[in-house]
PDB file of N, CA and C in Angstrom:
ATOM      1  N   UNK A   1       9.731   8.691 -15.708  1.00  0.00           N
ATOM      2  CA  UNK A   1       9.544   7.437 -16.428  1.00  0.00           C
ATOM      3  C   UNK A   1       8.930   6.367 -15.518  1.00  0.00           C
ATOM      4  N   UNK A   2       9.442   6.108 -14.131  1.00  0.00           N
ATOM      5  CA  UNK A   2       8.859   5.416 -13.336  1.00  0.00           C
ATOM      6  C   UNK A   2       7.607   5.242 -13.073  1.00  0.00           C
ATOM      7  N   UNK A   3       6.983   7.207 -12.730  1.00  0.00           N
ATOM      8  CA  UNK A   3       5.818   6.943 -12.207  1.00  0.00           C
ATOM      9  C   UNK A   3       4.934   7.154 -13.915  1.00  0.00           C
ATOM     10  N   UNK A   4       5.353   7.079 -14.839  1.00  0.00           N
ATOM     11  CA  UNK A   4       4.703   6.704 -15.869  1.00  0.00           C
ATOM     12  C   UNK A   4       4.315   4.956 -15.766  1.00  0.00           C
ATOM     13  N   UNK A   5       5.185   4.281 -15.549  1.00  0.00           N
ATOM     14  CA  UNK A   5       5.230   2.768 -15.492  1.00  0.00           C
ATOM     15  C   UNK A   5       4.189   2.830 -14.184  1.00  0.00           C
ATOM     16  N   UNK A   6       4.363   2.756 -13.181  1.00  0.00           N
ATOM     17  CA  UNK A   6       3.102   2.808 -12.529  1.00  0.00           C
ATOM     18  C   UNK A   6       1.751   3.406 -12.303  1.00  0.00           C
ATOM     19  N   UNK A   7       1.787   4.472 -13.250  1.00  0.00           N
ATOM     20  CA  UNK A   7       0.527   5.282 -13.701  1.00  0.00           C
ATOM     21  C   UNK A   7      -0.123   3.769 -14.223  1.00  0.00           C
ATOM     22  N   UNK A   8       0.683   3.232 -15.917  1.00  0.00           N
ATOM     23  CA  UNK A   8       0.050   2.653 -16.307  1.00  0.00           C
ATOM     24  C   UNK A   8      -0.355   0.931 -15.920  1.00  0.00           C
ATOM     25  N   UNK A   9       0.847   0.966 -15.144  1.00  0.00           N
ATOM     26  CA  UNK A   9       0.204  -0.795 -14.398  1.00  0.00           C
ATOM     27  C   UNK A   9      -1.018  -0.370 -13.285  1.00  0.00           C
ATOM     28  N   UNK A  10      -0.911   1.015 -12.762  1.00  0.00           N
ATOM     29  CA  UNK A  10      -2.293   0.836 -11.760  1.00  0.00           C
ATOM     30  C   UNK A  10      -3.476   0.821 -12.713  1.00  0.00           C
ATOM     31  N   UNK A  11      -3.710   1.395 -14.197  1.00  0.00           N
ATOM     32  CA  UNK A  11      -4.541   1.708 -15.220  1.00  0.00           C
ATOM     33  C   UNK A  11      -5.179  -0.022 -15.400  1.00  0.00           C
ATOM     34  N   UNK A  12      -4.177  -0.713 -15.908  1.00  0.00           N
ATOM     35  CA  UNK A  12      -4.264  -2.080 -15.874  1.00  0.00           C
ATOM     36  C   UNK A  12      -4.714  -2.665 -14.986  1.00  0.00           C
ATOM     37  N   UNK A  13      -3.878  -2.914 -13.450  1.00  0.00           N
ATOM     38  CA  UNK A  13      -5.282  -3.171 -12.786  1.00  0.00           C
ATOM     39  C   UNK A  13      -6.851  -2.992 -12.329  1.00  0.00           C
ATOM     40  N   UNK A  14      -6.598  -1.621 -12.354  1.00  0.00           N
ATOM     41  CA  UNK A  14      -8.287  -1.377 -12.682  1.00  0.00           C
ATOM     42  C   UNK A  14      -9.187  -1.925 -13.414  1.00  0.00           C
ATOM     43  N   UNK A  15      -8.644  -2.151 -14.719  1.00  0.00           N
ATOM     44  CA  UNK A  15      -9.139  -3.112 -15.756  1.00  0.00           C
ATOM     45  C   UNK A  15      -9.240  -4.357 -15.217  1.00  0.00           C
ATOM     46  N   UNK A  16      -8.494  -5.075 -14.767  1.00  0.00           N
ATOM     47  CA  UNK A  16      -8.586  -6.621 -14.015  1.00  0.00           C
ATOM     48  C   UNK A  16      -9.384  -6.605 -12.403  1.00  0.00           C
ATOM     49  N   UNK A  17      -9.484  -5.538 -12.101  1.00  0.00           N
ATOM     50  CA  UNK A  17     -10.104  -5.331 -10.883  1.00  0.00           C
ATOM     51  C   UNK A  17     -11.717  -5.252 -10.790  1.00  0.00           C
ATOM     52  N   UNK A  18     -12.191  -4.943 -12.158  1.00  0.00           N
ATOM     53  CA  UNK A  18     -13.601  -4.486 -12.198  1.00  0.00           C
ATOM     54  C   UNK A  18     -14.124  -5.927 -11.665  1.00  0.00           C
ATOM     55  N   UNK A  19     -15.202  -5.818 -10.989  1.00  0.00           N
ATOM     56  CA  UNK A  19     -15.943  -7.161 -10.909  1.00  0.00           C
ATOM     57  C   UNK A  19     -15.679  -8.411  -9.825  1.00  0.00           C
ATOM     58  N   UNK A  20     -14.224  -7.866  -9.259  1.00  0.00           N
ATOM     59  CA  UNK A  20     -13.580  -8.577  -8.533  1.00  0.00           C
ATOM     60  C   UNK A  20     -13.933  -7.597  -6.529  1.00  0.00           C
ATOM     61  N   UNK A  21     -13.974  -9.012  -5.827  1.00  0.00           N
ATOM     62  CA  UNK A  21     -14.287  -8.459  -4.480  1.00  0.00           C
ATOM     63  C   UNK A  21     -13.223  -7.981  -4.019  1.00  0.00           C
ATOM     64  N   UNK A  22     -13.523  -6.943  -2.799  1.00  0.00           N
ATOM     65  CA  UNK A  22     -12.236  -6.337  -2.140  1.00  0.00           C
ATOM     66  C   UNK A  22     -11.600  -7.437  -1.776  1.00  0.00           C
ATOM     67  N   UNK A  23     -11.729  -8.543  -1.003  1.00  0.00           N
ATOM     68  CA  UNK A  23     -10.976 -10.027  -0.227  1.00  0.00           C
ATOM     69  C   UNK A  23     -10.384 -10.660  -1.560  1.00  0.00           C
ATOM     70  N   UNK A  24     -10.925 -10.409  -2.629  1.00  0.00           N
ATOM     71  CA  UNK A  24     -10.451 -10.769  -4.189  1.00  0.00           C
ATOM     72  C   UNK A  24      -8.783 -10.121  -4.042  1.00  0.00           C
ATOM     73  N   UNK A  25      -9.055  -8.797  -4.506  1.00  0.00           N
ATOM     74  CA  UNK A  25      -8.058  -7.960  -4.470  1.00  0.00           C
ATOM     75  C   UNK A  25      -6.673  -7.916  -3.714  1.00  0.00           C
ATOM     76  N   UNK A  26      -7.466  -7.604  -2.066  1.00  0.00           N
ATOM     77  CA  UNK A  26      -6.575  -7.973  -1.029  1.00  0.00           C
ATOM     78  C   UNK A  26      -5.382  -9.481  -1.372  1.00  0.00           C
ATOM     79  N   UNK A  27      -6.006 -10.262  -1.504  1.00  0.00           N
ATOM     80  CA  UNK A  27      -4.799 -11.531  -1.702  1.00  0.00           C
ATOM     81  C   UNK A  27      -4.352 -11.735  -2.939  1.00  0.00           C
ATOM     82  N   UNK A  28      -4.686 -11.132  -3.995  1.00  0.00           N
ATOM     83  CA  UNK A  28      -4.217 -11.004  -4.963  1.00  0.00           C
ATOM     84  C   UNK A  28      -2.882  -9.842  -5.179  1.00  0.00           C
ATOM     85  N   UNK A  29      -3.184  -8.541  -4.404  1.00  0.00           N
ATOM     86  CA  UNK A  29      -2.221  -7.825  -4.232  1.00  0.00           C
ATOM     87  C   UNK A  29      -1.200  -8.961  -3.497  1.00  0.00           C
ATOM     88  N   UNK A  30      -1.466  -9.070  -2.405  1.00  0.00           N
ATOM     89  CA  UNK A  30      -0.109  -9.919  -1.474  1.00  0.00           C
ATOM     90  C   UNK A  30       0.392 -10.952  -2.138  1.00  0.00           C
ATOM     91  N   UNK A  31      -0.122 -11.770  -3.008  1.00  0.00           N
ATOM     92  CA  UNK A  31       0.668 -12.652  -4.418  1.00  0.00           C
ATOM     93  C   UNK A  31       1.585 -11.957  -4.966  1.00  0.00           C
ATOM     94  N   UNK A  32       1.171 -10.806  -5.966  1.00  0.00           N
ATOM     95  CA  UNK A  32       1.694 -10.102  -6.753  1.00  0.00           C
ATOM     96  C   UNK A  32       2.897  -9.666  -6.391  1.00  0.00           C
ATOM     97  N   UNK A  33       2.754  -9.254  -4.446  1.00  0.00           N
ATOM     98  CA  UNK A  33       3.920  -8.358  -4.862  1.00  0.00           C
ATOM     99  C   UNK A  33       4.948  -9.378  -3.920  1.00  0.00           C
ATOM    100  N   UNK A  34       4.708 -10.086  -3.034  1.00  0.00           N
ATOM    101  CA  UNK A  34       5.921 -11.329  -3.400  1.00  0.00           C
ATOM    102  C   UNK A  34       6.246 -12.343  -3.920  1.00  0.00           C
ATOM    103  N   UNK A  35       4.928 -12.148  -4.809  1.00  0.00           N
ATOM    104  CA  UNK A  35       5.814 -12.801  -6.104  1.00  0.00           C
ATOM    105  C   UNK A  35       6.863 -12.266  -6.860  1.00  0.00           C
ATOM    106  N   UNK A  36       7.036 -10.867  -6.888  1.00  0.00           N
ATOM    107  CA  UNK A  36       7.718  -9.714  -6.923  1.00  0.00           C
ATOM    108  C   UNK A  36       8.895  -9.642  -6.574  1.00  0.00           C
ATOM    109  N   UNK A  37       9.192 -10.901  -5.515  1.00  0.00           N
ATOM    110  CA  UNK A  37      10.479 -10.052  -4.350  1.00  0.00           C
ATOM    111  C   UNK A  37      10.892  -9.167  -3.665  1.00  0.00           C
ATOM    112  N   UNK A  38       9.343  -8.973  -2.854  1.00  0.00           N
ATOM    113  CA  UNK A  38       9.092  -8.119  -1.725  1.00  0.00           C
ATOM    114  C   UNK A  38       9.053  -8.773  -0.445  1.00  0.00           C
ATOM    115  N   UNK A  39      10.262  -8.363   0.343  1.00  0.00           N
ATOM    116  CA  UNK A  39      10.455  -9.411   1.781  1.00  0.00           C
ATOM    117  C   UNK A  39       8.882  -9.544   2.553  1.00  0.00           C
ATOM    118  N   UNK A  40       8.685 -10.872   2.767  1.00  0.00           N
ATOM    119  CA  UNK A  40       7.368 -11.163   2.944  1.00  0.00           C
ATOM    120  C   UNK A  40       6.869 -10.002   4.723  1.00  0.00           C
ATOM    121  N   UNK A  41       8.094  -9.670   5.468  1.00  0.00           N
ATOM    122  CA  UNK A  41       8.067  -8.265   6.486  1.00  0.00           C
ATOM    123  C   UNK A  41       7.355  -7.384   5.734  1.00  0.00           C
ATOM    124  N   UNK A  42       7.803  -7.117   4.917  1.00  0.00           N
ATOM    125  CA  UNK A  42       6.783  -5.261   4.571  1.00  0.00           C
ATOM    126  C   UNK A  42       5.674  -5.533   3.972  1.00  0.00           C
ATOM    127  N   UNK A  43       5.748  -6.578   3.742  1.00  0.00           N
ATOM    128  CA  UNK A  43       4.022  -7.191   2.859  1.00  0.00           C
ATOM    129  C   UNK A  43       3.229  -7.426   4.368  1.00  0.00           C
ATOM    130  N   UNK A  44       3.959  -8.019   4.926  1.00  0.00           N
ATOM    131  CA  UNK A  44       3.050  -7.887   6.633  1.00  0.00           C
ATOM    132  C   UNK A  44       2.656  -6.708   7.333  1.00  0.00           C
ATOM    133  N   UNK A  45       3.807  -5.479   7.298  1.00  0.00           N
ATOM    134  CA  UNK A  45       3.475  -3.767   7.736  1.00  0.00           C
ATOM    135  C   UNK A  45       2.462  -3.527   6.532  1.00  0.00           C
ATOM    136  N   UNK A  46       2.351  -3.575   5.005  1.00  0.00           N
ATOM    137  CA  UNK A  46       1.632  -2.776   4.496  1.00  0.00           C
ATOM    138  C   UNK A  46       0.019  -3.092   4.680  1.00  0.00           C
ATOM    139  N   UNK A  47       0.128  -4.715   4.886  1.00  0.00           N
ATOM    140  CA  UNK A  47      -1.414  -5.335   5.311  1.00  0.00           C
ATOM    141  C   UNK A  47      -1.712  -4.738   6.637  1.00  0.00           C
ATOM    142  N   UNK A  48      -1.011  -4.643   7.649  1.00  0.00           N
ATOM    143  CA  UNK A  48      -1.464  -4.261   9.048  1.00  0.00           C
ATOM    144  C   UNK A  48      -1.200  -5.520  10.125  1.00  0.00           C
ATOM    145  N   UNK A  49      -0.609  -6.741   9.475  1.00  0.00           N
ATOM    146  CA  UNK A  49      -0.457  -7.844  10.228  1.00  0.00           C
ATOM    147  C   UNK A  49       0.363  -7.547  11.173  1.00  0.00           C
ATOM    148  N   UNK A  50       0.464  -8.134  12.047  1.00  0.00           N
ATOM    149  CA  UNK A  50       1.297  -8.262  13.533  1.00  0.00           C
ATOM    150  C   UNK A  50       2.340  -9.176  13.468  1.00  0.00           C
ATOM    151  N   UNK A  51       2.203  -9.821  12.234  1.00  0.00           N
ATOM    152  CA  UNK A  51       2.837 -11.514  12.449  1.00  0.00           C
ATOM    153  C   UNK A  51       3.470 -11.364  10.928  1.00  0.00           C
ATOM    154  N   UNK A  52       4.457 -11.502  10.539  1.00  0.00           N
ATOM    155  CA  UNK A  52       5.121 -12.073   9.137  1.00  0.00           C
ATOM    156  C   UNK A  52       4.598 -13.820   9.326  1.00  0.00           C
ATOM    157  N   UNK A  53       4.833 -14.587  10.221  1.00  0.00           N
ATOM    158  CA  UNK A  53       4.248 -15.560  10.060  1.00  0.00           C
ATOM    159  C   UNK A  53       2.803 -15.981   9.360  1.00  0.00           C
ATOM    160  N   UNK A  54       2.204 -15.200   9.710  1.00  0.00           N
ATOM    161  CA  UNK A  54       0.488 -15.020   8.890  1.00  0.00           C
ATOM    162  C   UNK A  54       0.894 -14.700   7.652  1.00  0.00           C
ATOM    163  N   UNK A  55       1.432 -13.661   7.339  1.00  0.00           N
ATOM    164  CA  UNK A  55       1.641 -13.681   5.986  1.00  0.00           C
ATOM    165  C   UNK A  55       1.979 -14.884   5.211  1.00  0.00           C
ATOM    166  N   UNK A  56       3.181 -15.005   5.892  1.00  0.00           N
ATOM    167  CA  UNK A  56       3.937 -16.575   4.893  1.00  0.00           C
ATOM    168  C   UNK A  56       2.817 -17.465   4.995  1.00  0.00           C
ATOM    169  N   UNK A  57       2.284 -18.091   5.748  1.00  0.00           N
ATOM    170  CA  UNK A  57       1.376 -19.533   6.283  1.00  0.00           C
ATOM    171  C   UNK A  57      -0.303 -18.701   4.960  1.00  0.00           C
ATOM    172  N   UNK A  58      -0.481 -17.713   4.878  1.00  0.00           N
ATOM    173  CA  UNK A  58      -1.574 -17.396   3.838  1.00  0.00           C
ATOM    174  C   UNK A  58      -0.747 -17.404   2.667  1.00  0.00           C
ATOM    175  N   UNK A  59       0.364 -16.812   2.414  1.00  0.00           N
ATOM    176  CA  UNK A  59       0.503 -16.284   0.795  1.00  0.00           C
ATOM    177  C   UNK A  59       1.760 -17.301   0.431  1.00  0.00           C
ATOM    178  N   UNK A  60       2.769 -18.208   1.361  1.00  0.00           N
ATOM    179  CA  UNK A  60       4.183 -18.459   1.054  1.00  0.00           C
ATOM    180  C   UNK A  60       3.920 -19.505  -0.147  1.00  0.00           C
ATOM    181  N   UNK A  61       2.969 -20.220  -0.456  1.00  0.00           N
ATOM    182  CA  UNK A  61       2.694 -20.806  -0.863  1.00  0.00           C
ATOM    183  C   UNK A  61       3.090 -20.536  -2.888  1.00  0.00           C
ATOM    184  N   UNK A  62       2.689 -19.058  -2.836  1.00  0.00           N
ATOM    185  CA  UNK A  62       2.983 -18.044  -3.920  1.00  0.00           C
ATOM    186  C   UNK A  62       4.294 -17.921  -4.332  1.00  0.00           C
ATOM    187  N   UNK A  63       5.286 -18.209  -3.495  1.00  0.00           N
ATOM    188  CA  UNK A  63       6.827 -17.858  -3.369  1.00  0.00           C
ATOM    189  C   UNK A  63       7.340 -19.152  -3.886  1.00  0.00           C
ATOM    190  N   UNK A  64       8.505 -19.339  -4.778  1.00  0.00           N
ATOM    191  CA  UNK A  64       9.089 -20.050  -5.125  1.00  0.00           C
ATOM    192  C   UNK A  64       9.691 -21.311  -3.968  1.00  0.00           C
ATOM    193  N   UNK A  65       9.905 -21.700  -4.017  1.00  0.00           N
ATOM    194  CA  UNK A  65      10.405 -22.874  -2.666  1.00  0.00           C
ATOM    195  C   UNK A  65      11.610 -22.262  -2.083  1.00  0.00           C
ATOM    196  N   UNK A  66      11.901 -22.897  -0.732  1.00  0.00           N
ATOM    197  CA  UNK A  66      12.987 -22.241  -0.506  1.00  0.00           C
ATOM    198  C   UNK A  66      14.431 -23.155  -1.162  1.00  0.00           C
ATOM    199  N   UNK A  67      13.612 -24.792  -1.413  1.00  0.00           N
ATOM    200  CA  UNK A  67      15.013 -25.818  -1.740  1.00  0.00           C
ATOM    201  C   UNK A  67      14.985 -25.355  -3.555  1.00  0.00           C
ATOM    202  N   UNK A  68      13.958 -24.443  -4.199  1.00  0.00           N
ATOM    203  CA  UNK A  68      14.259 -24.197  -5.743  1.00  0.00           C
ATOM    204  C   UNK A  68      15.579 -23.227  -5.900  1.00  0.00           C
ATOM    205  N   UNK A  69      15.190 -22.181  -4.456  1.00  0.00           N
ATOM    206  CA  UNK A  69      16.096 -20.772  -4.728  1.00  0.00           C
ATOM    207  C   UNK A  69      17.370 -21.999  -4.514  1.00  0.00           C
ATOM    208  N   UNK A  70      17.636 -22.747  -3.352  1.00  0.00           N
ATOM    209  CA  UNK A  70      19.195 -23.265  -3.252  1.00  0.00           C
ATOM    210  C   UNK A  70      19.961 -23.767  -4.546  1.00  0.00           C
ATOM    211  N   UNK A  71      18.970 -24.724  -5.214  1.00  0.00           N
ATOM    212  CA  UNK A  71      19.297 -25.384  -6.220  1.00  0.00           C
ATOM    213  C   UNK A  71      19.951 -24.422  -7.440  1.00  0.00           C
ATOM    214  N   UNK A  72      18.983 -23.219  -7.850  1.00  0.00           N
ATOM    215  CA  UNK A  72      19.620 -22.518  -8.468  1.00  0.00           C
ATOM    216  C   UNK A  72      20.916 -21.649  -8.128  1.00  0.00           C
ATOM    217  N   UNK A  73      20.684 -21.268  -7.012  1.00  0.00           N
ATOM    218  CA  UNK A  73      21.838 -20.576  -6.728  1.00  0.00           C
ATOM    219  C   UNK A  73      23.003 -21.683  -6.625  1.00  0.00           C
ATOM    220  N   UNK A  74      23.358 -22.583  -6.217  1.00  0.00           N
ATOM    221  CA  UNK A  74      24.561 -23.818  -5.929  1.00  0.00           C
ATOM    222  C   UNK A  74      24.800 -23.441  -7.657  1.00  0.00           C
ATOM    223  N   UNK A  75      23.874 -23.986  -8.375  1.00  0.00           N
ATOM    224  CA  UNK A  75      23.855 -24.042  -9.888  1.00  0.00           C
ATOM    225  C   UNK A  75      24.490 -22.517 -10.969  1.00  0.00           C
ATOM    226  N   UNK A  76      24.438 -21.741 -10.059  1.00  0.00           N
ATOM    227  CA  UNK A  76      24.701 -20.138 -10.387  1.00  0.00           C
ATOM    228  C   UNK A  76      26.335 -20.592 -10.432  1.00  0.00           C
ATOM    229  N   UNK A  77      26.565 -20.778  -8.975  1.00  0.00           N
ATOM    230  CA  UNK A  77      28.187 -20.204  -8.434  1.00  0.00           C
ATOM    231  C   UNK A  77      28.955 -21.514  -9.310  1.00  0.00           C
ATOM    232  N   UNK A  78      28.098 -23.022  -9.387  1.00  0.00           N
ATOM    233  CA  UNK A  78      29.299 -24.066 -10.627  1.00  0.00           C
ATOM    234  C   UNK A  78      29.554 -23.493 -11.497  1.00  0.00           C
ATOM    235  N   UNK A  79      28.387 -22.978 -12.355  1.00  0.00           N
ATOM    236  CA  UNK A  79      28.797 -22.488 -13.553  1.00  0.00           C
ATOM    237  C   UNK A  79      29.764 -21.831 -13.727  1.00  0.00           C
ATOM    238  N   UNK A  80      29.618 -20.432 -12.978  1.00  0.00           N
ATOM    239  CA  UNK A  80      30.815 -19.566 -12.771  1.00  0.00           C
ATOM    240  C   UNK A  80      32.429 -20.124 -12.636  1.00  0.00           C
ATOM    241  N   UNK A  81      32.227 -21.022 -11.452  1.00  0.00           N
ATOM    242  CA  UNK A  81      33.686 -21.644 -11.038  1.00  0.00           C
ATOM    243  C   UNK A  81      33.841 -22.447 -12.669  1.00  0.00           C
ATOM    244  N   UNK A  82      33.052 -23.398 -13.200  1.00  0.00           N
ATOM    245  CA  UNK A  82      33.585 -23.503 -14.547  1.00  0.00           C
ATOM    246  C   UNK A  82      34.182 -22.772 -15.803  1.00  0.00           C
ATOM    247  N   UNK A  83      33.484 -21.600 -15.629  1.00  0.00           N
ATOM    248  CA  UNK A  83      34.213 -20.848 -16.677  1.00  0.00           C
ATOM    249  C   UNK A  83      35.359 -20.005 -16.397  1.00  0.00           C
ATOM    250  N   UNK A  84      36.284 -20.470 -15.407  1.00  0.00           N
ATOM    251  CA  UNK A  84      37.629 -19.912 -15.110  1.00  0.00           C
ATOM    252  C   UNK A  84      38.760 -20.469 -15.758  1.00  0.00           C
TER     253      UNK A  84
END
């Protein structure tokens, strides 16, 4: 079932890929997949970078904030403690 689901999302990108440059692609993949919630480390090994820093300082920008994740999460654990 899985590699059905990724059979057909790679199918899909192909479709969005036509026409588009490799440097297109390239940073568009590294969006995608931490936008994903892929530790911005293995997005640095799968590019070939040396640096997770390069990564973040090109793509972090893509990533939710780090003061949005707090807010929600503080906002997670009230709720909870309220409904006791």
């Amino acid at each position: 079932m899985a590699g059905r689901r990724l059979c057909e999302a790679g199918e899909a990108l192909w479709k969005v890929a036509e026409g588009l440059s490799l440097c297109s692609l390239h940073h568009a993949s590294a969006r995608l997949v931490l936008a994903g919630g892929v530790h911005a480390r293995a997005e640095s090994e799968r590019k070939g970078r040396a640096s997770t820093a390069f990564t973040m300082d090109a793509y972090g920008h893509c990533l939710p904030t780090a003061q949005e994740h707090v807010a929600l999460e503080i906002g997670e654990r009230l709720s909870k403690r309220g409904a006791r």
